[in-house]
C-alpha atoms as a PDB file:
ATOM      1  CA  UNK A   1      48.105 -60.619  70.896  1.00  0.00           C
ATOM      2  CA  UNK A   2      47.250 -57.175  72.369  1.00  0.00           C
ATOM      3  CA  UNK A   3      48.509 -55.531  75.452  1.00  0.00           C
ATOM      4  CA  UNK A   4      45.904 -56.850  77.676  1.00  0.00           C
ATOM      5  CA  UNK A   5      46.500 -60.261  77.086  1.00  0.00           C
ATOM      6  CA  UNK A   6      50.589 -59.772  76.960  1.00  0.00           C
ATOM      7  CA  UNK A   7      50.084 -58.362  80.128  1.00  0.00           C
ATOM      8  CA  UNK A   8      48.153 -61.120  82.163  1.00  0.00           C
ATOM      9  CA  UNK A   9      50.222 -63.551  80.816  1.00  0.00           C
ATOM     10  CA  UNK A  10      53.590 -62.044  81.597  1.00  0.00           C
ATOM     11  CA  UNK A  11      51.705 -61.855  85.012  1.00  0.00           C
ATOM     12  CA  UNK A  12      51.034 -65.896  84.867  1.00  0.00           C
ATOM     13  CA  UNK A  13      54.253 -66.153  84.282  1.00  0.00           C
ATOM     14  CA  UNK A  14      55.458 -64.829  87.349  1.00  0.00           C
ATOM     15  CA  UNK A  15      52.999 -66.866  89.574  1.00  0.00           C
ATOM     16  CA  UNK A  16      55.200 -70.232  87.903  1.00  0.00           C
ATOM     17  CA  UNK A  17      58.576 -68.359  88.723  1.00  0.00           C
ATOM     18  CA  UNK A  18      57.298 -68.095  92.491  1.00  0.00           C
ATOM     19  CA  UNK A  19      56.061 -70.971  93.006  1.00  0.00           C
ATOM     20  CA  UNK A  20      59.327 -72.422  91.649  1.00  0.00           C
ATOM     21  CA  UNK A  21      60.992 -70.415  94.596  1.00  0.00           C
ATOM     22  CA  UNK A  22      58.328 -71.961  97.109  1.00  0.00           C
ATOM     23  CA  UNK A  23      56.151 -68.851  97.163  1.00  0.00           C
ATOM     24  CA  UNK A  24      52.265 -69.524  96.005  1.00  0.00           C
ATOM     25  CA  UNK A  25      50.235 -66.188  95.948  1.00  0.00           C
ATOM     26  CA  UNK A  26      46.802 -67.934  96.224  1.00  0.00           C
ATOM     27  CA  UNK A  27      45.155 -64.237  96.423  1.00  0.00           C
ATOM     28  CA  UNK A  28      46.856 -63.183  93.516  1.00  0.00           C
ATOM     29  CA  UNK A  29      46.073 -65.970  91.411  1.00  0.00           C
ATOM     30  CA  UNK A  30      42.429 -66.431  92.336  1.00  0.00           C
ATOM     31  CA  UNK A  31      42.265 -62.328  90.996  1.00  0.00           C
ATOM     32  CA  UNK A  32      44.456 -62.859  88.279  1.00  0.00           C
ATOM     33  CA  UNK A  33      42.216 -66.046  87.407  1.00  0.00           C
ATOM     34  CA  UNK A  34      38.652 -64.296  87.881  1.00  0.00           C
ATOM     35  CA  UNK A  35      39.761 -60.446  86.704  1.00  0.00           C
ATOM     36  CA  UNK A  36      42.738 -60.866  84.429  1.00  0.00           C
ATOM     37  CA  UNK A  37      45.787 -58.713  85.102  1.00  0.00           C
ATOM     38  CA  UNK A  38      45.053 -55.108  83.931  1.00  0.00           C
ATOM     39  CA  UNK A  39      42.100 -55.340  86.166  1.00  0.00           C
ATOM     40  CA  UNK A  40      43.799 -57.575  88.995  1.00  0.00           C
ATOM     41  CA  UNK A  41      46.585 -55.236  89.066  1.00  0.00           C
ATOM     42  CA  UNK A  42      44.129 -51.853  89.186  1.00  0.00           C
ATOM     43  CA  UNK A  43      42.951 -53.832  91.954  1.00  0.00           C
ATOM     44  CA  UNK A  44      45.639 -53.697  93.772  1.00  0.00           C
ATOM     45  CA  UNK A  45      47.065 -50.470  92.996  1.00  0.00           C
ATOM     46  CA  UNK A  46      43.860 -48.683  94.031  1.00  0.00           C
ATOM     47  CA  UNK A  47      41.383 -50.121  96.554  1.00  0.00           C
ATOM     48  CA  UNK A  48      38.334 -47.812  96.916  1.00  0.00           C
ATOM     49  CA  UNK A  49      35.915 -49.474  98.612  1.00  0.00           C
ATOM     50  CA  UNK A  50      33.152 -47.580 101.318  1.00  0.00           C
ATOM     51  CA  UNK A  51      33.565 -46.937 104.220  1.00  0.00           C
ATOM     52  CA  UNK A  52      31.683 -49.486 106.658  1.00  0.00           C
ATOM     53  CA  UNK A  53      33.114 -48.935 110.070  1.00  0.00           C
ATOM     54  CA  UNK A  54      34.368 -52.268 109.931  1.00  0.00           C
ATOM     55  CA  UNK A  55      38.313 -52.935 109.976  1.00  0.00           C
ATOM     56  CA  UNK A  56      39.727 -55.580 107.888  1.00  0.00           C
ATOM     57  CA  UNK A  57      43.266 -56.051 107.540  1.00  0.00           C
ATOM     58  CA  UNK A  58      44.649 -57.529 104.865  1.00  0.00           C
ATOM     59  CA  UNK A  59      48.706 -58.084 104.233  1.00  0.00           C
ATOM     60  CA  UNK A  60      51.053 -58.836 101.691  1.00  0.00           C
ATOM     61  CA  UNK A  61      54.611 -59.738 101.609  1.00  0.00           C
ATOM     62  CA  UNK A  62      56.019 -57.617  99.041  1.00  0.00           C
ATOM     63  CA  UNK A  63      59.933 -59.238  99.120  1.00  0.00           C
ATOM     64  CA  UNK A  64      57.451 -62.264  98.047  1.00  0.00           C
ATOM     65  CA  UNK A  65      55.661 -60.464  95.651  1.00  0.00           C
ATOM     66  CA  UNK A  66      59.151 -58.910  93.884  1.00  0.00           C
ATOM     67  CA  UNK A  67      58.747 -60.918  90.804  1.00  0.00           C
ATOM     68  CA  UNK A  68      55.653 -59.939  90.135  1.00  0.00           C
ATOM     69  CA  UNK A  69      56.110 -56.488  89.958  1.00  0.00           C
ATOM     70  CA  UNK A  70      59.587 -56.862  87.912  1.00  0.00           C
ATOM     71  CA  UNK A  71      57.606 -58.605  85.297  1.00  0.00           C
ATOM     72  CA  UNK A  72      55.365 -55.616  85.510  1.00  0.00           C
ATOM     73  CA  UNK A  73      57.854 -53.149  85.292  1.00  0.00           C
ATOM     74  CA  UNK A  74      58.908 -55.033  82.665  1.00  0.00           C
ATOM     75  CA  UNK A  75      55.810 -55.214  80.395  1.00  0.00           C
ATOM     76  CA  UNK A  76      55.040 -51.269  81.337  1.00  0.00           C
ATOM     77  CA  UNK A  77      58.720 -50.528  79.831  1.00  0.00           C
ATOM     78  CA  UNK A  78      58.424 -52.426  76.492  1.00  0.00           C
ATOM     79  CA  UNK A  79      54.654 -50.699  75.888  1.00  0.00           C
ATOM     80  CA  UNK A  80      56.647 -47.430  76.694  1.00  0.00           C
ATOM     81  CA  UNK A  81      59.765 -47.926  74.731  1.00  0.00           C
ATOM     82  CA  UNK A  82      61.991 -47.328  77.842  1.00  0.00           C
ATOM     83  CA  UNK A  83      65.470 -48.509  77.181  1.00  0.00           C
ATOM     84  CA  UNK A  84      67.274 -51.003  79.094  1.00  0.00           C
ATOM     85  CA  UNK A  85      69.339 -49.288  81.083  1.00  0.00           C
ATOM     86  CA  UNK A  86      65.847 -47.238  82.146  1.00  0.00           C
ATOM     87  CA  UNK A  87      64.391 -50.472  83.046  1.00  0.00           C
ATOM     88  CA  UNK A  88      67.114 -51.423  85.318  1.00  0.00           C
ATOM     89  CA  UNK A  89      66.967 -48.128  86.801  1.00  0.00           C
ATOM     90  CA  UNK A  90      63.156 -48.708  88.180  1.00  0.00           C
ATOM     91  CA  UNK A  91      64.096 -52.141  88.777  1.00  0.00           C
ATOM     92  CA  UNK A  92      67.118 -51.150  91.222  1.00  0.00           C
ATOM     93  CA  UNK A  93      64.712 -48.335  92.478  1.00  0.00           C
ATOM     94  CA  UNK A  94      62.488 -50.653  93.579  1.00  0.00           C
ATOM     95  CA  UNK A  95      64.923 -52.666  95.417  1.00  0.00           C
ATOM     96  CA  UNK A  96      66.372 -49.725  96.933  1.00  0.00           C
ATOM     97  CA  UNK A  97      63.241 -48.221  98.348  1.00  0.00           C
ATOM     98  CA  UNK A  98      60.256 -49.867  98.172  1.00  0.00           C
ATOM     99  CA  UNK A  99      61.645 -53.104  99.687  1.00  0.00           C
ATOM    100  CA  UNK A 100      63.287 -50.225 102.097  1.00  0.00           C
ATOM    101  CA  UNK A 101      67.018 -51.527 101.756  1.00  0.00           C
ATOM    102  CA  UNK A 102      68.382 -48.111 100.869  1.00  0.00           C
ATOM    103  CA  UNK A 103      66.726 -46.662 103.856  1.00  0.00           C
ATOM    104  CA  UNK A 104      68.808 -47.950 106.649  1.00  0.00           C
ATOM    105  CA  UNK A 105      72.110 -47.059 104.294  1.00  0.00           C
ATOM    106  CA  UNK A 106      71.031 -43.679 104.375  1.00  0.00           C
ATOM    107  CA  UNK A 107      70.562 -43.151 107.324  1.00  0.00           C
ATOM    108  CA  UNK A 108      73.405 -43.796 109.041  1.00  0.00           C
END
């Protein structure tokens, strides 16, 4: 299996785990199920579209979302050889500052 296909199903995998915790991410699925991940999560990472002077809002809960990019952190660090204790590095990274709960203990 190559590292596209590793990839979108280590993805798969973490739609089960949330909706096992009561989270469904129909958006993410329906990409996941008509892109496949490398190009559901470029996707996301990067949305370039033209300008048309109209404003749509779109919004995503990333606490809800957390497992998702774990799992990706997780298939990035095996293609990269990072070590363990590297993984749980940007894994505790991520909790402290992209979910923002190391912000209010710094602070104050």
């Amino acid at each position: 299996m190559g590292l596209k296909e590793e990839f979108t199903q280590a993805l798969e995998g973490t739609v089960e785990a949330a909706k096992a915790r009561n989270y469904i991410p129909t958006y993410f699925m329906e990409m996941l199920s008509e892109h496949g991940g490398v190009e559901t999560a470029k996707r996301l990472v990067a949305k370039s579209e033209p300008q048309t002077g109209h404003i749509e809002t779109q919004s995503f809960k990333i606490q809800k979302s957390k497992l998702i990019i774990d799992e990706i952190d997780r298939v990035l660090a095996r293609h990269y050889g990072l070590t363990d204790e590297e993984l749980d590095f940007i894994i505790n990274y991520d909790i402290k500052y992209r979910m923002g709960a190391g912000l209010e203990s710094e602070e104050a």
